[in-house]
PDB file of N, CA and C in Angstrom:
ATOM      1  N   UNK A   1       0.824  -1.189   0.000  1.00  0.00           N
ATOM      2  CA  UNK A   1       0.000   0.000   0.000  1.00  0.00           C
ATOM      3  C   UNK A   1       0.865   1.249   0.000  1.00  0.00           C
ATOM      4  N   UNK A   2       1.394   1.631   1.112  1.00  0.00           N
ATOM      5  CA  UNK A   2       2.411   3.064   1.425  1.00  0.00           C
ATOM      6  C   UNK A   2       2.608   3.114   2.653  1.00  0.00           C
ATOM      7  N   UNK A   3       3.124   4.557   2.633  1.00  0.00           N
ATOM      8  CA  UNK A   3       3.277   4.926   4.089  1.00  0.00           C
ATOM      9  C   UNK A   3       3.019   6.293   4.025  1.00  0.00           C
ATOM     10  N   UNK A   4       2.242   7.045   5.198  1.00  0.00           N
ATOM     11  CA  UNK A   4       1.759   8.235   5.738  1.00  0.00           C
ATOM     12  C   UNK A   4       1.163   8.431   6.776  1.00  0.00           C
ATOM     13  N   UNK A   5       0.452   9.354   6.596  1.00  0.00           N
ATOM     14  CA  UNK A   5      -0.286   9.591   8.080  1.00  0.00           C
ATOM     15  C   UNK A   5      -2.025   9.850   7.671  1.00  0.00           C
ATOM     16  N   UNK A   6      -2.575   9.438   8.699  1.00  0.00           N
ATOM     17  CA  UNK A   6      -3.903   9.770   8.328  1.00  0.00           C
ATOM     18  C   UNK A   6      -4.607  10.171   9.475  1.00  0.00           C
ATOM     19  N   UNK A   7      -5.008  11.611   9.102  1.00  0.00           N
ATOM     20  CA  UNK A   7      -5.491  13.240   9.743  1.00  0.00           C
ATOM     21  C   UNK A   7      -6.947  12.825  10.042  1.00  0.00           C
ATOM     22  N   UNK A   8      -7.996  12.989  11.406  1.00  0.00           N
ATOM     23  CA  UNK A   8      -9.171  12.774  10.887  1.00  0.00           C
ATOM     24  C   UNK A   8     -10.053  12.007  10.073  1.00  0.00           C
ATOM     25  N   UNK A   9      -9.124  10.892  10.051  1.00  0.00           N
ATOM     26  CA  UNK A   9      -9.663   9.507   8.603  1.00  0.00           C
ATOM     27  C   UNK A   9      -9.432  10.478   7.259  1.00  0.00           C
ATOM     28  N   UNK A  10      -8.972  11.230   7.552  1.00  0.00           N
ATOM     29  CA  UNK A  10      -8.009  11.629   5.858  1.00  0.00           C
ATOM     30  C   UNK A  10      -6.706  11.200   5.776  1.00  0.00           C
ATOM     31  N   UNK A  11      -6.536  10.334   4.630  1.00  0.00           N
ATOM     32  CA  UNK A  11      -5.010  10.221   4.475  1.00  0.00           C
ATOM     33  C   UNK A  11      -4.310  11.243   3.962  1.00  0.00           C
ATOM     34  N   UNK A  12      -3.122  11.302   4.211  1.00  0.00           N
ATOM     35  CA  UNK A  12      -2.481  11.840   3.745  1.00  0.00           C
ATOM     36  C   UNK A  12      -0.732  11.348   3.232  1.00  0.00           C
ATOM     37  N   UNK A  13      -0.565  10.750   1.814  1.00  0.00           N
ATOM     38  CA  UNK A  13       0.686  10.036   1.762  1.00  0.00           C
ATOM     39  C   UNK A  13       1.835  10.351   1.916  1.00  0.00           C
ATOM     40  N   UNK A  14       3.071   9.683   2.113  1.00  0.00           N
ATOM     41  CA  UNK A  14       4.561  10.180   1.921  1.00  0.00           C
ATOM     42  C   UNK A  14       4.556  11.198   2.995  1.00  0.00           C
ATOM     43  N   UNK A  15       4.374  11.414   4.250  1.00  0.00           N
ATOM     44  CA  UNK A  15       4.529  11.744   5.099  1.00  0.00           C
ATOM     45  C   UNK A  15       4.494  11.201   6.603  1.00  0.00           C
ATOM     46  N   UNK A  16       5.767  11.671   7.302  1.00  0.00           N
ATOM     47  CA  UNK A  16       5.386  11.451   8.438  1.00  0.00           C
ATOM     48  C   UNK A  16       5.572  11.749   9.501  1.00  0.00           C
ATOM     49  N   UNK A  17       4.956  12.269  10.668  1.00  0.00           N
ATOM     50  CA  UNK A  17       4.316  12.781  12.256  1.00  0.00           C
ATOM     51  C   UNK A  17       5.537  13.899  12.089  1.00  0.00           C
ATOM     52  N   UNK A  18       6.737  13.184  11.971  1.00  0.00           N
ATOM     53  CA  UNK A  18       7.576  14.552  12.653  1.00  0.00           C
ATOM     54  C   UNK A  18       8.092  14.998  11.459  1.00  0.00           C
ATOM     55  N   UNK A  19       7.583  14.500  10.005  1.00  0.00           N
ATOM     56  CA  UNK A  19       8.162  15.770   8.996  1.00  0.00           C
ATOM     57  C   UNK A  19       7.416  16.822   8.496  1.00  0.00           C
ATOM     58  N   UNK A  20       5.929  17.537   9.546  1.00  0.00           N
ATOM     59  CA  UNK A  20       4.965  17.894   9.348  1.00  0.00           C
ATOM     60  C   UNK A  20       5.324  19.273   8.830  1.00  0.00           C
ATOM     61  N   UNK A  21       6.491  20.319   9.435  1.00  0.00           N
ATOM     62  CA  UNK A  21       6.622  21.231   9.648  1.00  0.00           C
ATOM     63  C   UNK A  21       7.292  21.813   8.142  1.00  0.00           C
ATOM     64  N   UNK A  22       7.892  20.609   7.676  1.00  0.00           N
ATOM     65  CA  UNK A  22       8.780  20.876   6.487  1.00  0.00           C
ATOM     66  C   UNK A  22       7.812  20.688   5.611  1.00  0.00           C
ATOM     67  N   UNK A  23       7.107  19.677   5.320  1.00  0.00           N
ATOM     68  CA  UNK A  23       5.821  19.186   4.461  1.00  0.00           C
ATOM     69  C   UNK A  23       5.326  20.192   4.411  1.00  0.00           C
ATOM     70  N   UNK A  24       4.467  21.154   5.442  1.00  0.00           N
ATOM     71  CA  UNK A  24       4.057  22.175   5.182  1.00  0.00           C
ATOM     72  C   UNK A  24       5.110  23.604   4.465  1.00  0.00           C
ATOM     73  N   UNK A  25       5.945  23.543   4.861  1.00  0.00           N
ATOM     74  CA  UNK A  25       7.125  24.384   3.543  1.00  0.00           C
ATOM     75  C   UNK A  25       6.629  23.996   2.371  1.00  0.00           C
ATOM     76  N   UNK A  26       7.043  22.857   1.847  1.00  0.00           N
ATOM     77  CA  UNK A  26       6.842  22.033   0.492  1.00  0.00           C
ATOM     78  C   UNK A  26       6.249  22.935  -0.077  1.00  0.00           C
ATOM     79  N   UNK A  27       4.771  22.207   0.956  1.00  0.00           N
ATOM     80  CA  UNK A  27       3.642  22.903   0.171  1.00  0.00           C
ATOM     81  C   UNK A  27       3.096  24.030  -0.053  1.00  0.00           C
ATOM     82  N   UNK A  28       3.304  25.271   0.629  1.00  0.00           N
ATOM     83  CA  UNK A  28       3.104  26.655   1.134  1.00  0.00           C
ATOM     84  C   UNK A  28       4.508  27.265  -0.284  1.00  0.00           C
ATOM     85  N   UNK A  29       5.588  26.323  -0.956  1.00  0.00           N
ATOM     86  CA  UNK A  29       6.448  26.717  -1.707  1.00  0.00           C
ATOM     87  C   UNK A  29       5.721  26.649  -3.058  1.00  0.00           C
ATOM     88  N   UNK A  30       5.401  25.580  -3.088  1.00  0.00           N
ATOM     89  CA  UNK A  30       4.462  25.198  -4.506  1.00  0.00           C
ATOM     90  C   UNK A  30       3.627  25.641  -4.417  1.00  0.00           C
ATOM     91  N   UNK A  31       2.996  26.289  -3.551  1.00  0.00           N
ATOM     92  CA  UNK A  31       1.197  27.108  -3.726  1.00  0.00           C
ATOM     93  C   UNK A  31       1.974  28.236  -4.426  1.00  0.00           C
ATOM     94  N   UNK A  32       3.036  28.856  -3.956  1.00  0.00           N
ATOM     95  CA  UNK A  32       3.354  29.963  -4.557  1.00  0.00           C
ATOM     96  C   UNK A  32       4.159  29.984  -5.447  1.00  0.00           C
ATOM     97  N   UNK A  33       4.908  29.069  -6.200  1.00  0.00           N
ATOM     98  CA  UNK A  33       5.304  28.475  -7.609  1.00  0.00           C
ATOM     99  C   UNK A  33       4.254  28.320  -8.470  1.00  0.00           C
ATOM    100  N   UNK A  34       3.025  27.988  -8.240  1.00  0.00           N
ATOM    101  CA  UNK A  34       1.498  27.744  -9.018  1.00  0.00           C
ATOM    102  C   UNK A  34       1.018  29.183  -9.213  1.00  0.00           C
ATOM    103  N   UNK A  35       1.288  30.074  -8.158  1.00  0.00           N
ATOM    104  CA  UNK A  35       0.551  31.577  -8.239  1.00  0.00           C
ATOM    105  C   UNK A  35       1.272  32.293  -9.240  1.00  0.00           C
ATOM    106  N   UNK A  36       2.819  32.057  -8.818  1.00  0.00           N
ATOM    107  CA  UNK A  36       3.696  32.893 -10.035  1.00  0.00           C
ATOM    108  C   UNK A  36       3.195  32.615 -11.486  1.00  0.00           C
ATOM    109  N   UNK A  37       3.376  31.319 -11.492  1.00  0.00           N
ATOM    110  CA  UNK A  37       3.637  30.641 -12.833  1.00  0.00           C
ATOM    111  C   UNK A  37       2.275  31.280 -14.040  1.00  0.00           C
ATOM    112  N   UNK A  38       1.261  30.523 -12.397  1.00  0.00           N
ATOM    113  CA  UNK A  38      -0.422  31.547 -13.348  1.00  0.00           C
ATOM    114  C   UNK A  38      -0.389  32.761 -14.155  1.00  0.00           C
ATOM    115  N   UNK A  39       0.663  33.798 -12.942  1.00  0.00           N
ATOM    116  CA  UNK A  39       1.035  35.440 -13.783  1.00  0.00           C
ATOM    117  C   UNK A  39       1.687  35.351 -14.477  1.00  0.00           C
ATOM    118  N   UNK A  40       2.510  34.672 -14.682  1.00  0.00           N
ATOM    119  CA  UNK A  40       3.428  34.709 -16.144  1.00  0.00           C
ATOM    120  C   UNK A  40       2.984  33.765 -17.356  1.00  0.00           C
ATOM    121  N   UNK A  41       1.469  33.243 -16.934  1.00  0.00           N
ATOM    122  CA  UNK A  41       1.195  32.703 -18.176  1.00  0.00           C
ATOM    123  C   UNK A  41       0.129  34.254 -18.626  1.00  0.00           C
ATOM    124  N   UNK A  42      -0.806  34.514 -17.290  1.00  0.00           N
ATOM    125  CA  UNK A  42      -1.550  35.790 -17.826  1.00  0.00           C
ATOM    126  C   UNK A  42      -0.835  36.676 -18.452  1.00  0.00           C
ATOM    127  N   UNK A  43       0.202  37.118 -18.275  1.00  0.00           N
ATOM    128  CA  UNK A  43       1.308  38.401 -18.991  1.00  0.00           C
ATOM    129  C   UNK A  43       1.803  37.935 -20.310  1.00  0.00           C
ATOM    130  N   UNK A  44       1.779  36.700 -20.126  1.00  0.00           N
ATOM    131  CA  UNK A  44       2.270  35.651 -21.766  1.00  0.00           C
ATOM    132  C   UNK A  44       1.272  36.609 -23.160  1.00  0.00           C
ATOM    133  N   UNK A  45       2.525  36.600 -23.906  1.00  0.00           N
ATOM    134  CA  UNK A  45       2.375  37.078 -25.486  1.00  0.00           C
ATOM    135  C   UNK A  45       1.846  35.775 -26.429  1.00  0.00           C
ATOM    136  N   UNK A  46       0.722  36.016 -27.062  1.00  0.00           N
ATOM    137  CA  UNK A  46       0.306  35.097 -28.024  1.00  0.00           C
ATOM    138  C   UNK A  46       1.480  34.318 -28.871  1.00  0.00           C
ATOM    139  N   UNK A  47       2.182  33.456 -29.036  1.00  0.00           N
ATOM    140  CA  UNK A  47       3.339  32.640 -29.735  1.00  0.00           C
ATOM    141  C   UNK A  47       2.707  31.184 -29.932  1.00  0.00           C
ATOM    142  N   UNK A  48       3.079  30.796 -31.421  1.00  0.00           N
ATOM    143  CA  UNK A  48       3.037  29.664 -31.539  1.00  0.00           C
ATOM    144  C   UNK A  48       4.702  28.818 -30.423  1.00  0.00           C
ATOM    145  N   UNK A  49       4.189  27.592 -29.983  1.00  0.00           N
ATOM    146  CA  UNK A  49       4.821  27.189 -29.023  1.00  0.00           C
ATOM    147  C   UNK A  49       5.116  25.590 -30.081  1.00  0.00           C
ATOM    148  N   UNK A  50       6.590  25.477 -29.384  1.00  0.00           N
ATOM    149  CA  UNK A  50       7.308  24.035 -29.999  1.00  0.00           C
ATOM    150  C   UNK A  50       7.723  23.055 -28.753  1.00  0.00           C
ATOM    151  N   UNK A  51       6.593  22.065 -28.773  1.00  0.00           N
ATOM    152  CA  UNK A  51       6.467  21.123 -28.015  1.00  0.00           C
ATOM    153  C   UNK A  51       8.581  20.409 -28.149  1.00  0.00           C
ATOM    154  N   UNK A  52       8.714  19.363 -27.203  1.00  0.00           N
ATOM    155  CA  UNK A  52      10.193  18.719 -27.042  1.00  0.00           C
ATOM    156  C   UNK A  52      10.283  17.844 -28.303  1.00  0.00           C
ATOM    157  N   UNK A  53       9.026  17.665 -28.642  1.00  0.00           N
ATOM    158  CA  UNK A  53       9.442  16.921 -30.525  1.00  0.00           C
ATOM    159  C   UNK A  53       9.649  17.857 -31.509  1.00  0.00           C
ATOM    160  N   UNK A  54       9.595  19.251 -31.473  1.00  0.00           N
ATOM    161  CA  UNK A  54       9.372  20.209 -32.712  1.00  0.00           C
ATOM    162  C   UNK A  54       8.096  20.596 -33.527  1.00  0.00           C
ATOM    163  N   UNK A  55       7.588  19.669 -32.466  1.00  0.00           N
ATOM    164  CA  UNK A  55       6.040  20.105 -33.095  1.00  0.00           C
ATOM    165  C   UNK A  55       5.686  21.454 -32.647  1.00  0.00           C
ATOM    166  N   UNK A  56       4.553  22.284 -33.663  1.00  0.00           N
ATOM    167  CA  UNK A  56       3.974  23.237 -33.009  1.00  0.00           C
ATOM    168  C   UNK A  56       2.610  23.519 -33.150  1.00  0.00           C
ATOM    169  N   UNK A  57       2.491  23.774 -32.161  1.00  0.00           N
ATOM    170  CA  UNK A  57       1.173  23.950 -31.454  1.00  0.00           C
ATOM    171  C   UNK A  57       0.577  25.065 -30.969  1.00  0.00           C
ATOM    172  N   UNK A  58      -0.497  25.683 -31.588  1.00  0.00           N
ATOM    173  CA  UNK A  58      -1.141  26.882 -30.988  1.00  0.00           C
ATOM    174  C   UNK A  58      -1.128  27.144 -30.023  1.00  0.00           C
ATOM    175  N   UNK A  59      -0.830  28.343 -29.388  1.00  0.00           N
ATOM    176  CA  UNK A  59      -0.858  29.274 -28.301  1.00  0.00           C
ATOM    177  C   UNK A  59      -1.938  28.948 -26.826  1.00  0.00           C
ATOM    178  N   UNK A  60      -2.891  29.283 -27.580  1.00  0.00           N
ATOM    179  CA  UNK A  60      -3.833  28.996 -26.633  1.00  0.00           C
ATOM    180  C   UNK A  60      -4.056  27.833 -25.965  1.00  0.00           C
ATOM    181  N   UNK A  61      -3.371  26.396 -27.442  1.00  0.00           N
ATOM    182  CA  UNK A  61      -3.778  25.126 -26.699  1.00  0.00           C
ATOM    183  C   UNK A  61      -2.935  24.932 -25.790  1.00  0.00           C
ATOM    184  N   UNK A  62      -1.688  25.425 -25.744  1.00  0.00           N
ATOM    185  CA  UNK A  62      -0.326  25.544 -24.900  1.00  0.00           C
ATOM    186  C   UNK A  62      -0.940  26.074 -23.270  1.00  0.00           C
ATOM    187  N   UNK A  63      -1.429  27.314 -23.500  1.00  0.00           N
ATOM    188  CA  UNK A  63      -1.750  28.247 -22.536  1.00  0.00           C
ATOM    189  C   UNK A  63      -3.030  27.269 -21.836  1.00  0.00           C
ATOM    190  N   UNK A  64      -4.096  26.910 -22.199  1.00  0.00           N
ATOM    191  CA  UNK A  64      -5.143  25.775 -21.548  1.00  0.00           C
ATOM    192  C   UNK A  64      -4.351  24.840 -21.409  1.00  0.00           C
ATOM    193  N   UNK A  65      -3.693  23.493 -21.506  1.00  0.00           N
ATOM    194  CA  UNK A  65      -2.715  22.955 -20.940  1.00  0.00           C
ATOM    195  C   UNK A  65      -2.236  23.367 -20.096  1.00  0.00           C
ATOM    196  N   UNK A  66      -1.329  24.271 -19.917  1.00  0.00           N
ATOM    197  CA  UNK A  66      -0.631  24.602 -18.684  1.00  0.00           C
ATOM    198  C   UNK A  66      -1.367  24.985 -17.173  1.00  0.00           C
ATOM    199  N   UNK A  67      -2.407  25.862 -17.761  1.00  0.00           N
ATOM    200  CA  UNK A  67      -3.111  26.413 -16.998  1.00  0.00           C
ATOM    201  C   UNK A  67      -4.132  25.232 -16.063  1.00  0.00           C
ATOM    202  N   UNK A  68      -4.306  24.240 -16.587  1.00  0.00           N
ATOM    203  CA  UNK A  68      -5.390  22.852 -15.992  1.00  0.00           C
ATOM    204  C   UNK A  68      -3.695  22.235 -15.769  1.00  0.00           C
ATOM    205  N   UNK A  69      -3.310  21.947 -15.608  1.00  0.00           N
ATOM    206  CA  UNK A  69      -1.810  21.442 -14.629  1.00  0.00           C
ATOM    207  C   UNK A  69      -1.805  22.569 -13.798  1.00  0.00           C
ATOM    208  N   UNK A  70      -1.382  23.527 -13.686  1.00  0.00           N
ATOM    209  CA  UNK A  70      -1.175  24.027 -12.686  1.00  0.00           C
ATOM    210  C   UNK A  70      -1.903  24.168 -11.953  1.00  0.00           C
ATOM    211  N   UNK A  71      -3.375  24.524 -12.278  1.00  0.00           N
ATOM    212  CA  UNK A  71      -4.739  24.355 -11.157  1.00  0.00           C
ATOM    213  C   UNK A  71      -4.817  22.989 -10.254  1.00  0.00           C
ATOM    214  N   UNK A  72      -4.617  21.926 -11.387  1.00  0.00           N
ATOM    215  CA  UNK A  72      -4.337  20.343 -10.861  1.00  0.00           C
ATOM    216  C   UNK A  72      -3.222  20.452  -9.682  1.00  0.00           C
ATOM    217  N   UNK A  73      -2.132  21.017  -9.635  1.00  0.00           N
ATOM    218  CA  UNK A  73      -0.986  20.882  -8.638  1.00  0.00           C
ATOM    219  C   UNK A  73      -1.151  21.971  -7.449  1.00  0.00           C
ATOM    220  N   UNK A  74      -1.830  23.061  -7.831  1.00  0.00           N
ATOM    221  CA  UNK A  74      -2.239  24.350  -6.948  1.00  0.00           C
ATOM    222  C   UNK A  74      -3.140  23.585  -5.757  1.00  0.00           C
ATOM    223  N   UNK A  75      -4.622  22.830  -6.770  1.00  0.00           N
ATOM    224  CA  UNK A  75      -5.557  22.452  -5.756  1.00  0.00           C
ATOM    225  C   UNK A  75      -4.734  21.091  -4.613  1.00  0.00           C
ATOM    226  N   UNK A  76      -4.062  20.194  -5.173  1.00  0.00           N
ATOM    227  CA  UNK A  76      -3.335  19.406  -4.385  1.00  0.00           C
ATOM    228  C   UNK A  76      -2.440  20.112  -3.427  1.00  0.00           C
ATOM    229  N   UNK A  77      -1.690  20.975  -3.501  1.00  0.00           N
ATOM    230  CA  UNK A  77      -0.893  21.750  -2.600  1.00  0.00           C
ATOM    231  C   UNK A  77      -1.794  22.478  -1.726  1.00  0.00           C
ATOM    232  N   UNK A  78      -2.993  23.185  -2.019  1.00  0.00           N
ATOM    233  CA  UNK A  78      -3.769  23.455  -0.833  1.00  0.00           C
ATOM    234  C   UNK A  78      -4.398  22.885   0.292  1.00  0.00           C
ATOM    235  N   UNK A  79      -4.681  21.742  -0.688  1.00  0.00           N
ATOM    236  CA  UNK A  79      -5.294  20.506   0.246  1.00  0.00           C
ATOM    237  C   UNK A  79      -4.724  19.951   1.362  1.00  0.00           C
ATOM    238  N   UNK A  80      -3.331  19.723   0.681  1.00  0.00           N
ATOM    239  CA  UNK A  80      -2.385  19.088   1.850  1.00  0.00           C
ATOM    240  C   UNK A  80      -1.796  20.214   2.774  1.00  0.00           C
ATOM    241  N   UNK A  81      -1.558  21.275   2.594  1.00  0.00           N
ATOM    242  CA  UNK A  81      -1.214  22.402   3.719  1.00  0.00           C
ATOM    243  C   UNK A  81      -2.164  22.300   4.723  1.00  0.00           C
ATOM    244  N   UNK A  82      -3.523  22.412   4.023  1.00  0.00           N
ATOM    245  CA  UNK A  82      -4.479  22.750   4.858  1.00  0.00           C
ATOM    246  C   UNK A  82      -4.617  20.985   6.094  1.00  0.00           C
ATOM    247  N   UNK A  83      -4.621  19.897   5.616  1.00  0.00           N
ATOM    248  CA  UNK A  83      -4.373  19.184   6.077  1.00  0.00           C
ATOM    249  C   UNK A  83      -3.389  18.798   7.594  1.00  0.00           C
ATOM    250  N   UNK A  84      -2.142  19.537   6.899  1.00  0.00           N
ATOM    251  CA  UNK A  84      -0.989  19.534   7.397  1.00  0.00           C
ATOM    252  C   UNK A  84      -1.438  20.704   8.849  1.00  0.00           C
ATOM    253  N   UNK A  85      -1.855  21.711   8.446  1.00  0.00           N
ATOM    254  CA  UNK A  85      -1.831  22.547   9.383  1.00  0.00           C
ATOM    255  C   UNK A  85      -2.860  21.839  10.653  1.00  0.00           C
ATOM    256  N   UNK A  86      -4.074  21.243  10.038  1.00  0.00           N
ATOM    257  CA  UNK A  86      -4.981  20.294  10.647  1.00  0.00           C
ATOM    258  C   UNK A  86      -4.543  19.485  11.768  1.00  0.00           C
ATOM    259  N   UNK A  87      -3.370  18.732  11.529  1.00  0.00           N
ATOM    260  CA  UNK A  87      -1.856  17.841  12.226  1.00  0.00           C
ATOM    261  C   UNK A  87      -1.515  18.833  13.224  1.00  0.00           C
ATOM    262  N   UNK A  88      -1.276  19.792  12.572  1.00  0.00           N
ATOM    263  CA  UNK A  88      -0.040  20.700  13.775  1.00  0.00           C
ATOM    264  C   UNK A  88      -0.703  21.096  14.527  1.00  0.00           C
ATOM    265  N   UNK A  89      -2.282  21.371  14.617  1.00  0.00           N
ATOM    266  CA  UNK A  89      -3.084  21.972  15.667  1.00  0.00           C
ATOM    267  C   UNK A  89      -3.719  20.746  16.682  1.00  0.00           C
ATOM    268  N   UNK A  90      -3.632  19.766  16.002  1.00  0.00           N
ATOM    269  CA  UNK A  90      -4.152  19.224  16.779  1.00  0.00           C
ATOM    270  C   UNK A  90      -3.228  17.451  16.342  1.00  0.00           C
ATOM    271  N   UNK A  91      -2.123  17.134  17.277  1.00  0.00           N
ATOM    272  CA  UNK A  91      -1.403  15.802  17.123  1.00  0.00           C
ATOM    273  C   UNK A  91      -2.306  14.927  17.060  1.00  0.00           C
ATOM    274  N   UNK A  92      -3.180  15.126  18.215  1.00  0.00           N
ATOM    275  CA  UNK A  92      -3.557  13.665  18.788  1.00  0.00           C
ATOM    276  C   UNK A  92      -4.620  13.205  17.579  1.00  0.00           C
ATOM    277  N   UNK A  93      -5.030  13.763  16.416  1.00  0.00           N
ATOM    278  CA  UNK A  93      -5.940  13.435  15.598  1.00  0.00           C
ATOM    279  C   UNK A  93      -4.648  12.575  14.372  1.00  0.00           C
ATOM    280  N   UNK A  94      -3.648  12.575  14.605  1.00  0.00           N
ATOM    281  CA  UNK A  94      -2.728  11.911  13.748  1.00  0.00           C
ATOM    282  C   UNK A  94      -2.172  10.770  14.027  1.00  0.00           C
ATOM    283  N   UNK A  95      -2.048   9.680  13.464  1.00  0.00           N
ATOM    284  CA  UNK A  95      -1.932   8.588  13.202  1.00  0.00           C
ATOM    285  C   UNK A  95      -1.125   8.328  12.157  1.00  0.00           C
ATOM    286  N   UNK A  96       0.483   7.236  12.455  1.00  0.00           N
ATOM    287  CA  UNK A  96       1.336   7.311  11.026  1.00  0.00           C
ATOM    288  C   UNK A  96       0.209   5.401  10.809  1.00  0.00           C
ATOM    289  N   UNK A  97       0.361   5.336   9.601  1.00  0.00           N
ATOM    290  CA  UNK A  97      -0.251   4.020   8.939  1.00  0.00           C
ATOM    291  C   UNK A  97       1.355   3.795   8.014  1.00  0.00           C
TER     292      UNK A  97
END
């Protein structure tokens, strides 16, 4: 199966009890790697874009791509902070599995 901890009967993977404090770094780093990234796609100039094969591919389909990944990794990084912080307020609701 794995190993983690599970918050409230929420799991939470690849973590554990005493790496809570850093986990929450991680994630509080990547929420704000996801925020940047968002503004520098909004400020982004219309360009046809060349995928790692040389293909190219319209702008926009580039820009929707990126933009649904980064929402995808934003909403996971919130989740687990918020989680995480869940842990730090309260131990005794944590459990390593």
């Amino acid at each position: 199966m794995g190993w983690g901890i599970i918050i409230k009967n929420v799991e939470l993977r690849r973590v554990h009890k005493c790496e809570l404090a850093e986990s929450l770094e991680e994630r509080e780093e990547a929420i704000r790697h996801c925020r940047e990234k968002l503004l520098m796609l909004a400020a982004s100039h219309p360009a046809p874009v060349e995928d790692g094969e040389s293909n190219t591919m319209p702008w926009v389909d580039w820009v929707h791509y990126e933009i649904n990944q980064l929402l995808a990794d934003y909403e996971d990084a919130v989740r687990e902070a918020h989680l995480i912080r869940v842990a730090l307020d309260d131990p005794s609701e944590v459990e390593d599995w």
